[in-house]
Structures are given as C-alpha cells and as structure tokens.
PDB file of N, CA and C in Angstrom:
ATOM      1  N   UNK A   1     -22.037  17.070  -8.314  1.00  0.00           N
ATOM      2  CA  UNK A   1     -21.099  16.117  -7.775  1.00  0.00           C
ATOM      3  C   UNK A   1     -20.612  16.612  -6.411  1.00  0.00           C
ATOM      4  N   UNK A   2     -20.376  15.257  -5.994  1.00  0.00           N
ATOM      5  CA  UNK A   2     -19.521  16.077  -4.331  1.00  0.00           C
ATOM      6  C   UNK A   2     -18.698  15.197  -4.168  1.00  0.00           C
ATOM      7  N   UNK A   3     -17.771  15.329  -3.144  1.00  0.00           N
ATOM      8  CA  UNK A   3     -16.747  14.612  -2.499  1.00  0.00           C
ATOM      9  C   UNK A   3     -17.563  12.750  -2.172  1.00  0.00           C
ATOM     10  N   UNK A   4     -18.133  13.060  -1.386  1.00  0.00           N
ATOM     11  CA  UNK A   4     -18.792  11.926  -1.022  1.00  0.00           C
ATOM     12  C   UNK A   4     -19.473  11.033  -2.321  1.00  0.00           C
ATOM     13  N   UNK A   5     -19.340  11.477  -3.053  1.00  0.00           N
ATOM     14  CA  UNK A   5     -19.772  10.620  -4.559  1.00  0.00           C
ATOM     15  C   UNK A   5     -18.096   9.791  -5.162  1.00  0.00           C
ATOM     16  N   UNK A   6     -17.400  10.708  -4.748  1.00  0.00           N
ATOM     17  CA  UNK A   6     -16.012  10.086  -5.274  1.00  0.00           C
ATOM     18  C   UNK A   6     -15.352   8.676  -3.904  1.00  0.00           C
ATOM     19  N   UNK A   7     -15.387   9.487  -2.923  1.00  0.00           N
ATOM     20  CA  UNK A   7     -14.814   9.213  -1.917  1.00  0.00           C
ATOM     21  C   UNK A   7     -14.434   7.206  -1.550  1.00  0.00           C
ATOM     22  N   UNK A   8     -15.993   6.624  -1.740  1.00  0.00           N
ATOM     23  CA  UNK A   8     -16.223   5.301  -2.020  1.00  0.00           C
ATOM     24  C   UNK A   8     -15.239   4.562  -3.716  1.00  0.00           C
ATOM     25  N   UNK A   9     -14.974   5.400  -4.168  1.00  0.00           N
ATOM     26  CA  UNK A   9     -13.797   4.753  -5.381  1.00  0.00           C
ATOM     27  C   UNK A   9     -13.031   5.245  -5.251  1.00  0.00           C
ATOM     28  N   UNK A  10     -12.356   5.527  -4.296  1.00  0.00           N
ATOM     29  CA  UNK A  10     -10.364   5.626  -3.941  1.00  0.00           C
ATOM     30  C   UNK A  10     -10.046   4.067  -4.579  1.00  0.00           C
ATOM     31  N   UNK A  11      -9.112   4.541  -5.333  1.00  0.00           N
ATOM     32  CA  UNK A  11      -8.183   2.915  -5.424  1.00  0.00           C
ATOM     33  C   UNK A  11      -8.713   2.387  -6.626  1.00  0.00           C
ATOM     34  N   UNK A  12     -10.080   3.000  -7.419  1.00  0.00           N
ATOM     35  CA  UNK A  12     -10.482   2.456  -8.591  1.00  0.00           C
ATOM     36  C   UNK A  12      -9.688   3.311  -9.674  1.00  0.00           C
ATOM     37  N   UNK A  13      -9.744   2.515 -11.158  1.00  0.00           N
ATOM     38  CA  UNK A  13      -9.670   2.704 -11.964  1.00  0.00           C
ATOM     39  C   UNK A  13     -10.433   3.737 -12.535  1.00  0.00           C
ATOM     40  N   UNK A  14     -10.265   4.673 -13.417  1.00  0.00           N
ATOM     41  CA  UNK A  14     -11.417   5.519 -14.444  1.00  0.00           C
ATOM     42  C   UNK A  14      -9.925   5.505 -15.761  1.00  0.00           C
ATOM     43  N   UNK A  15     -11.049   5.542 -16.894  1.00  0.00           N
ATOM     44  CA  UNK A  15     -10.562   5.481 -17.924  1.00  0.00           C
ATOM     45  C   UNK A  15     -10.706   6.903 -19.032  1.00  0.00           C
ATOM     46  N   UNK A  16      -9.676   7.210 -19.295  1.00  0.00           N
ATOM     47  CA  UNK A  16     -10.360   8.443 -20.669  1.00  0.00           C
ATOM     48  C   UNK A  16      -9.554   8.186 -21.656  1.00  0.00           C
ATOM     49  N   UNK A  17     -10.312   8.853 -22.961  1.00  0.00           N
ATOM     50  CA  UNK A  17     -10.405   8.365 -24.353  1.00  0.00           C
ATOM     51  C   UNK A  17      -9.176   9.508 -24.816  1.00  0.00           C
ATOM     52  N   UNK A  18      -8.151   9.556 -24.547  1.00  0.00           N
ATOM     53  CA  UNK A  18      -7.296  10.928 -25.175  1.00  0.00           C
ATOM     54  C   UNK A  18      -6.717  10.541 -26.572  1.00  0.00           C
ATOM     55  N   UNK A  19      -7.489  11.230 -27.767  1.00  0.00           N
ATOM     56  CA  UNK A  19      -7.032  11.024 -28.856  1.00  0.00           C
ATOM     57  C   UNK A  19      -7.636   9.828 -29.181  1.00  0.00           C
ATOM     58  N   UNK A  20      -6.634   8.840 -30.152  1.00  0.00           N
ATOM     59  CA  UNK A  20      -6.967   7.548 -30.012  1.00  0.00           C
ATOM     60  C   UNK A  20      -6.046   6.233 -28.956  1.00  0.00           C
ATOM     61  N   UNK A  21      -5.630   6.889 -28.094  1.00  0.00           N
ATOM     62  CA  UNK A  21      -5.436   5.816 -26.427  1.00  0.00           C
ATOM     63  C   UNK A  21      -6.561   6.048 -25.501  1.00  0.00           C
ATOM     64  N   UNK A  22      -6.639   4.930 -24.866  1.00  0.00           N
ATOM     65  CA  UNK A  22      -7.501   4.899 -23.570  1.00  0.00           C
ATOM     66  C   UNK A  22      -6.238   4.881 -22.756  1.00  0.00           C
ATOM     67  N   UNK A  23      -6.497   5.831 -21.903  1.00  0.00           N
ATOM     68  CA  UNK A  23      -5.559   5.531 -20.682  1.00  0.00           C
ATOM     69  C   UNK A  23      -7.054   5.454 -19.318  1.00  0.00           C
ATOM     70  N   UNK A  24      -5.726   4.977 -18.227  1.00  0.00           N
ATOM     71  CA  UNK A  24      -6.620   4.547 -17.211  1.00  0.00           C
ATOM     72  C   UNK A  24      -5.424   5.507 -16.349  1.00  0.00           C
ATOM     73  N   UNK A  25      -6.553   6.146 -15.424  1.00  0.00           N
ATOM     74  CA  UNK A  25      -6.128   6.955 -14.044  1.00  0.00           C
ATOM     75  C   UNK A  25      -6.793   6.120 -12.800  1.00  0.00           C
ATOM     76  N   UNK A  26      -6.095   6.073 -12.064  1.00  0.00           N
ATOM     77  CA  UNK A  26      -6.304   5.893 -10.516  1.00  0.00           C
ATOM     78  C   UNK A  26      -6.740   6.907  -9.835  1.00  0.00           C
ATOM     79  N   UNK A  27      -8.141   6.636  -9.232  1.00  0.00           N
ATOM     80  CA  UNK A  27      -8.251   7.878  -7.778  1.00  0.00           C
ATOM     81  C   UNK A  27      -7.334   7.500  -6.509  1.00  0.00           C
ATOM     82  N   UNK A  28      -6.739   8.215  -6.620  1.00  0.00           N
ATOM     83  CA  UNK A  28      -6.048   8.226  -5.349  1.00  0.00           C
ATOM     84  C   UNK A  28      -6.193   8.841  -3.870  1.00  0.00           C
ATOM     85  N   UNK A  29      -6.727   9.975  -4.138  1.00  0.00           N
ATOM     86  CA  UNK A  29      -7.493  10.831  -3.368  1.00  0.00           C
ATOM     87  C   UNK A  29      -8.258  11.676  -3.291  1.00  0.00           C
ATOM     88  N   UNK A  30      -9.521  12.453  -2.253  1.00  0.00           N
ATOM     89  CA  UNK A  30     -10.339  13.378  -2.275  1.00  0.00           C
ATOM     90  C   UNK A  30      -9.877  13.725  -1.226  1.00  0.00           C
ATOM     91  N   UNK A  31      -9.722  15.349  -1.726  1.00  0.00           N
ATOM     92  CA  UNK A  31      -9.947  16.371  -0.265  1.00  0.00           C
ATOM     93  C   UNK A  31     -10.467  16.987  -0.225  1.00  0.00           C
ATOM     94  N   UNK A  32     -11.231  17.385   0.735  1.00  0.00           N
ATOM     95  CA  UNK A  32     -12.601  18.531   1.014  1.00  0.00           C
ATOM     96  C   UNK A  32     -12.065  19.804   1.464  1.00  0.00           C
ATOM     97  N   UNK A  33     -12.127  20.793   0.661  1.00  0.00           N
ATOM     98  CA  UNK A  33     -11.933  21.828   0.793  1.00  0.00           C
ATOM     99  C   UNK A  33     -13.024  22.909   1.890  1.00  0.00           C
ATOM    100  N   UNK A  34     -12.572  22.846   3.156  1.00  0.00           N
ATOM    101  CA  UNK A  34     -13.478  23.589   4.060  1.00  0.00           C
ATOM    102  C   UNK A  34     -13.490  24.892   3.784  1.00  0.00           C
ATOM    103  N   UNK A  35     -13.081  25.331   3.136  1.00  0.00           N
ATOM    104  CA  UNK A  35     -13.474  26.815   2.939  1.00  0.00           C
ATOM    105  C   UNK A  35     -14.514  27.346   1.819  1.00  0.00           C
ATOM    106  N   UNK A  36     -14.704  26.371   1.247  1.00  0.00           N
ATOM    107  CA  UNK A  36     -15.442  26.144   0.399  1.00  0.00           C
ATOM    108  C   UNK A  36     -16.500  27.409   0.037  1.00  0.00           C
ATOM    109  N   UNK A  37     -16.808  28.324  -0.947  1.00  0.00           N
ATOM    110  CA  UNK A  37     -18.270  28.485  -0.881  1.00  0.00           C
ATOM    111  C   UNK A  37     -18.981  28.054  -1.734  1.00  0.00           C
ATOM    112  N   UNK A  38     -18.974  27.053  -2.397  1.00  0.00           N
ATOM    113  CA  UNK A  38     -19.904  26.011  -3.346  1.00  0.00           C
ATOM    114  C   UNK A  38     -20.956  24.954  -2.419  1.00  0.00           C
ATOM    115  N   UNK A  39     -22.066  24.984  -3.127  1.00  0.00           N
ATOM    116  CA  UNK A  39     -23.362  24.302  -2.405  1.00  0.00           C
ATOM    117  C   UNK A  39     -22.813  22.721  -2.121  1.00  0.00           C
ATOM    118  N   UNK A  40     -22.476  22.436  -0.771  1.00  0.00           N
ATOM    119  CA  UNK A  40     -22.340  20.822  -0.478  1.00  0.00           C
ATOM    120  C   UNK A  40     -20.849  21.005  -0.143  1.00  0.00           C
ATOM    121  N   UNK A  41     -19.972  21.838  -0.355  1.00  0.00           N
ATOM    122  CA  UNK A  41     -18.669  22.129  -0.162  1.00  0.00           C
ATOM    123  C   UNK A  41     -17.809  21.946  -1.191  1.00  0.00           C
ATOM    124  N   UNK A  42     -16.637  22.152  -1.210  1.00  0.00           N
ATOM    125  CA  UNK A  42     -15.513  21.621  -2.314  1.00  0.00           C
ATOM    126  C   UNK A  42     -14.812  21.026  -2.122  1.00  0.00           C
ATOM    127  N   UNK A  43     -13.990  19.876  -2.755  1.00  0.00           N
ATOM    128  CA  UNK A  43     -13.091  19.010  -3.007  1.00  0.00           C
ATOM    129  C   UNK A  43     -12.484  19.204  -4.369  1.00  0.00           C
ATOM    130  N   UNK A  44     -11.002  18.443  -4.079  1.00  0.00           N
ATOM    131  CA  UNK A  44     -10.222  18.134  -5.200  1.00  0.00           C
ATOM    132  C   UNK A  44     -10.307  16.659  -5.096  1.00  0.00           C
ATOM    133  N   UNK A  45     -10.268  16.017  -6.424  1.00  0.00           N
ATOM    134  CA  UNK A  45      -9.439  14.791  -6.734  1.00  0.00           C
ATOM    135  C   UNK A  45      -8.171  14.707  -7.028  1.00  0.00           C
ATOM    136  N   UNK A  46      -7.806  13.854  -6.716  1.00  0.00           N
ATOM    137  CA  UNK A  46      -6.440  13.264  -7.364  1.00  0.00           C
ATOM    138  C   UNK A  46      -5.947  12.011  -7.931  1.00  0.00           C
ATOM    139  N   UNK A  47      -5.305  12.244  -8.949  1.00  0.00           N
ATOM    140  CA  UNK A  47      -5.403  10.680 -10.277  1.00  0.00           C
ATOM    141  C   UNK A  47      -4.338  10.753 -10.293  1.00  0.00           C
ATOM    142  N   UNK A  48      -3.810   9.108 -10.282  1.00  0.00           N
ATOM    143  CA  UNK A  48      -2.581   8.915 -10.969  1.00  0.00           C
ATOM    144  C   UNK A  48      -2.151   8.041 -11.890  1.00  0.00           C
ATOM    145  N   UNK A  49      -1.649   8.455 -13.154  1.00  0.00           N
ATOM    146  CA  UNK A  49      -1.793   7.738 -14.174  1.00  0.00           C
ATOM    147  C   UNK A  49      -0.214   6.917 -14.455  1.00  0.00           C
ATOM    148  N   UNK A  50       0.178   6.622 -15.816  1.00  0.00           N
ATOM    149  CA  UNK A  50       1.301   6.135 -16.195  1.00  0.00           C
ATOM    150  C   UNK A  50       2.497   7.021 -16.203  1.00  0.00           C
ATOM    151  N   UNK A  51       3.593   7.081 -16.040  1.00  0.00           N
ATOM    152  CA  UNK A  51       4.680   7.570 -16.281  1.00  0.00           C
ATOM    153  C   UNK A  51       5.151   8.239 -17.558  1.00  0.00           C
ATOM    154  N   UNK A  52       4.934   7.104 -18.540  1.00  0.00           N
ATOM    155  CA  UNK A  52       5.251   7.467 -19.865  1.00  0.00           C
ATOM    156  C   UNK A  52       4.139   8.204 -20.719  1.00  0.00           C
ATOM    157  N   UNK A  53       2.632   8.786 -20.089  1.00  0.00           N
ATOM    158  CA  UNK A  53       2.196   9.217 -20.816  1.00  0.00           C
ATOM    159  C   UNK A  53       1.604  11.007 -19.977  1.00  0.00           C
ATOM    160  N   UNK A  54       2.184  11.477 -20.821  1.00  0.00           N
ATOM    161  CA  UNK A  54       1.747  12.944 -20.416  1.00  0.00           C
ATOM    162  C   UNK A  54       1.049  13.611 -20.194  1.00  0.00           C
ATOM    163  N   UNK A  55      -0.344  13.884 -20.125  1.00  0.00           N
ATOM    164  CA  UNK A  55      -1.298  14.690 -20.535  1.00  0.00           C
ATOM    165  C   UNK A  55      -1.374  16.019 -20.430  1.00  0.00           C
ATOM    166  N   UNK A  56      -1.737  16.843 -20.914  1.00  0.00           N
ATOM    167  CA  UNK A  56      -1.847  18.107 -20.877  1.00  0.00           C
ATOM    168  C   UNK A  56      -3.223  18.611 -19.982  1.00  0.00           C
ATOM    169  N   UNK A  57      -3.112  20.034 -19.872  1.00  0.00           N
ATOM    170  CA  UNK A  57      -4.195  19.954 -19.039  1.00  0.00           C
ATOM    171  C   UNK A  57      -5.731  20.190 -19.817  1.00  0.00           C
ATOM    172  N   UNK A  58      -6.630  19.243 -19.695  1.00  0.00           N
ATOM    173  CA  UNK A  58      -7.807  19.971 -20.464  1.00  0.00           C
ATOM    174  C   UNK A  58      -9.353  19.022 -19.740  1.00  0.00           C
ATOM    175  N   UNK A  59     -10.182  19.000 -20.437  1.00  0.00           N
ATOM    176  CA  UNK A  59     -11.354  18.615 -19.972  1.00  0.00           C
ATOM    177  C   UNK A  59     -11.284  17.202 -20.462  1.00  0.00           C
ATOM    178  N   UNK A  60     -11.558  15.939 -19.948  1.00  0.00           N
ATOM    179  CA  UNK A  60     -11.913  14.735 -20.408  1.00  0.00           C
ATOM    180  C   UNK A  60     -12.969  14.200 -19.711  1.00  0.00           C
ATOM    181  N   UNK A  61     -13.422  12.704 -20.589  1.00  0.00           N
ATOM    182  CA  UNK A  61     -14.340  12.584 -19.834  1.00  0.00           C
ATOM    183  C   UNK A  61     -14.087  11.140 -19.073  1.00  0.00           C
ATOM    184  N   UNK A  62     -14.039  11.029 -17.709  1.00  0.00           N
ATOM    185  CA  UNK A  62     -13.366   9.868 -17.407  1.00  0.00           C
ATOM    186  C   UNK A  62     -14.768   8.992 -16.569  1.00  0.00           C
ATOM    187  N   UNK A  63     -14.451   7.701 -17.161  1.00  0.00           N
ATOM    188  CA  UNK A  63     -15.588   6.555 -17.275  1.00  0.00           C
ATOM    189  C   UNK A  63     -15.067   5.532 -15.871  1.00  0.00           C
ATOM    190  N   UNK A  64     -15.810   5.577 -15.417  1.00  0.00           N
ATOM    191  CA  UNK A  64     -15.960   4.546 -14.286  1.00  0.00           C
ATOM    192  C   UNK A  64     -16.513   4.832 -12.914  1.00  0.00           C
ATOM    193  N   UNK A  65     -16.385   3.713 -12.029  1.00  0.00           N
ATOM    194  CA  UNK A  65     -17.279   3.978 -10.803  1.00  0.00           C
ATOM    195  C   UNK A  65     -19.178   3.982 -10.991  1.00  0.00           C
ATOM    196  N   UNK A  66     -19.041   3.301 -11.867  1.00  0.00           N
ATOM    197  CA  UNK A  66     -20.118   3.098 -12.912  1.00  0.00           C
ATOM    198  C   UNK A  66     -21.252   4.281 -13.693  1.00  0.00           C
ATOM    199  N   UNK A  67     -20.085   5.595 -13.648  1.00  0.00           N
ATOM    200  CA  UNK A  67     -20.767   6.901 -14.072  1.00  0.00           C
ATOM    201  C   UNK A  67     -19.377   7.248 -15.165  1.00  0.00           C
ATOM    202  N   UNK A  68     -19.971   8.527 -15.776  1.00  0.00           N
ATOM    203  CA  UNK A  68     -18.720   8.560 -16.680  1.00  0.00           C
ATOM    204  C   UNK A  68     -19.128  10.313 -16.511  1.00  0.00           C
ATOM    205  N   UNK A  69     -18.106  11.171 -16.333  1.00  0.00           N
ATOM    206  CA  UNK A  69     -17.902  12.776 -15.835  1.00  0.00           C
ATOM    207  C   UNK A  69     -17.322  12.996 -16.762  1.00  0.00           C
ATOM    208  N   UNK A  70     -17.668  14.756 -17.475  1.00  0.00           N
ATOM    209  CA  UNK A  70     -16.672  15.819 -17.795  1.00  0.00           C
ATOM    210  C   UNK A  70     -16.033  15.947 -16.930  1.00  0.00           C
ATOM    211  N   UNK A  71     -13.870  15.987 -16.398  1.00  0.00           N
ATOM    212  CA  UNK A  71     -13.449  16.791 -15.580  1.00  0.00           C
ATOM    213  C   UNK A  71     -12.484  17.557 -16.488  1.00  0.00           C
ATOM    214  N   UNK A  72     -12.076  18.823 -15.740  1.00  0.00           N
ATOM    215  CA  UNK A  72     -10.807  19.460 -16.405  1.00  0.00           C
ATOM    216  C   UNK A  72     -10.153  19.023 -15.233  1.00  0.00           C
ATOM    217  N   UNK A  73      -9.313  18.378 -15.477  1.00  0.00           N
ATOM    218  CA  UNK A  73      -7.378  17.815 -14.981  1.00  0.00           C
ATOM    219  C   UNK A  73      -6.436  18.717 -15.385  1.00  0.00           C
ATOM    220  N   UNK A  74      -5.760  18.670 -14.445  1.00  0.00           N
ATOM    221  CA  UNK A  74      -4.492  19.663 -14.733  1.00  0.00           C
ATOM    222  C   UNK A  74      -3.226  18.790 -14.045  1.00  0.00           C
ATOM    223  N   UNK A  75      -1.918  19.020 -14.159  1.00  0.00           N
ATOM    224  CA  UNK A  75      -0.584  17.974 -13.809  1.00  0.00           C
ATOM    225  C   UNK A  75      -0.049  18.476 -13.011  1.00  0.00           C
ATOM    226  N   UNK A  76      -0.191  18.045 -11.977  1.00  0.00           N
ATOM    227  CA  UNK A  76       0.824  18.866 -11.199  1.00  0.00           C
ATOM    228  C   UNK A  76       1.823  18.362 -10.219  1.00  0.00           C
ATOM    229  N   UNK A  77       2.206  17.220 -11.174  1.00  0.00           N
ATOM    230  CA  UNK A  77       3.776  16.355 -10.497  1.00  0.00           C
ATOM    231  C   UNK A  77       3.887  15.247 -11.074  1.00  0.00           C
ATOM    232  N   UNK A  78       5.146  14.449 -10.841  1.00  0.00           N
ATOM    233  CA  UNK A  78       5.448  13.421 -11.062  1.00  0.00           C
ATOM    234  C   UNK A  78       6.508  12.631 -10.662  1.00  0.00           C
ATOM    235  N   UNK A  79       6.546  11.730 -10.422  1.00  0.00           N
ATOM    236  CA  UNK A  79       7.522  11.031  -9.925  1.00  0.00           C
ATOM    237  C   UNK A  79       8.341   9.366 -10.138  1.00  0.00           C
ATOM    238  N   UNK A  80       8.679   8.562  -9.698  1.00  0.00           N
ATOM    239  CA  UNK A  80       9.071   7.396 -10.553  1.00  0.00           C
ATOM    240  C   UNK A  80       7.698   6.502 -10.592  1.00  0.00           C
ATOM    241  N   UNK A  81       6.960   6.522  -9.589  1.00  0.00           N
ATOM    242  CA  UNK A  81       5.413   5.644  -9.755  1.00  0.00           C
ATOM    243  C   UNK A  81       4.237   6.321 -10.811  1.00  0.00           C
ATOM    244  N   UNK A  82       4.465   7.548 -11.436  1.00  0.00           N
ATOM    245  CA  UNK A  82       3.179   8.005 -12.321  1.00  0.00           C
ATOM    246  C   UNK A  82       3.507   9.418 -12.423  1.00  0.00           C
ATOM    247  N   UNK A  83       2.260   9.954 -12.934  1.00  0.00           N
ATOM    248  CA  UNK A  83       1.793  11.151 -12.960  1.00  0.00           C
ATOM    249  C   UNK A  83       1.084  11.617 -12.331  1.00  0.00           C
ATOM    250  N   UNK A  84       0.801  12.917 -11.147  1.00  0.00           N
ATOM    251  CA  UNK A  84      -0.619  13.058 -10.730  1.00  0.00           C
ATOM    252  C   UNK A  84      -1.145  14.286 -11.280  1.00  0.00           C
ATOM    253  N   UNK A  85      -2.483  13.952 -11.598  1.00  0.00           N
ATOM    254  CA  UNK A  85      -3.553  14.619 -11.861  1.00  0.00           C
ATOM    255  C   UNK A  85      -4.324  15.189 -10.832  1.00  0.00           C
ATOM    256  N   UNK A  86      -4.735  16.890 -10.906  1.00  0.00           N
ATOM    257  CA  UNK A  86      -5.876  17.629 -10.161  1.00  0.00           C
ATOM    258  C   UNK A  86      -6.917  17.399 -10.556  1.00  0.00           C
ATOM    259  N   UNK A  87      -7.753  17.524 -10.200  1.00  0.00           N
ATOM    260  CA  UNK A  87      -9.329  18.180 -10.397  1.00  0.00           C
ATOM    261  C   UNK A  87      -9.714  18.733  -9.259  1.00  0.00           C
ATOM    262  N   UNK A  88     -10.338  20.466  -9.504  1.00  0.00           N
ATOM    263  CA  UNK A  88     -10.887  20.913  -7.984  1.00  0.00           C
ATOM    264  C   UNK A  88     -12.309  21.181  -8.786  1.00  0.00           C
ATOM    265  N   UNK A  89     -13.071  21.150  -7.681  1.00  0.00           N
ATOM    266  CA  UNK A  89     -14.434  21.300  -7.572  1.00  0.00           C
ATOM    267  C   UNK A  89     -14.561  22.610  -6.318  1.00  0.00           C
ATOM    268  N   UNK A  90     -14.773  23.575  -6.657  1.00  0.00           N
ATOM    269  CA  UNK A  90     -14.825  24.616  -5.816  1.00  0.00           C
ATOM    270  C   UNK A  90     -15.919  25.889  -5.841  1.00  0.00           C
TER     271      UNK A  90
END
C-alpha cells in the first residue's frame, strides 16, 4: 500500500465490523512521511469516526474504496465532531 492508493478517497466512507456493530470511519487525511525508510515512502491516515463510539486501539479490517485492508488504528483525540483515528505506514 502507499499513500497514493489512499489519497483519491479523502472524504470517503470505510466501514469495520467491531464486534457485532459496523461502524463507518471517514478518511480524512494522508500524510507522507518524508523521512521515511520504507519502499515507496511512508504515510499516516487519518479517520474520523462517531463520537459516541470508542474504539480501542487494535487491527481491523476496514472495507471500502472498493478494497477492504488489515489496519492497526490507534486514537489519538477527540473532539465535539468525532473521534480521530491513526494509522502509520512506515
């Protein structure tokens, strides 16, 4: 995966199966990590989901953009519009 695979679904939906809810995350953003030493470079994503639902940090597999990925997400804020979610690729 690379940045440029995400980059074209900013603003989409992806969905994961936690437990028995589907929740839906928003990409909100990719950033390319220039320091990168991974083949093609590194990026993070960033998701933002519902308010009222928490997630913890672990591996899911989130469906859309018409592919469906293992990521590990981790939380790292929140505010009155959602939750946001990491993912780095590094």
């Amino acid at each position: 995966m690379t940045a440029a695979d995400f980059e074209q679904a900013i603003g989409q939906a992806f969905t994961i199966d936690a437990g028995e809810q589907r929740i839906s995350l928003e990409l909100s953003a990719v950033n390319r990590i220039a320091s990168s030493p991974r083949e093609g470079g590194g990026f993070s994503l960033m998701f933002r989901g519902p308010r009222e639902i928490a997630l913890p940090q672990a591996t899911y597999r989130l469906t859309g953009n018409g592919a469906a990925h293992d990521i590990f997400i981790v939380p790292v804020a929140a505010d009155a519009a959602g939750r946001l979610y990491e993912a780095v690729f590094n």
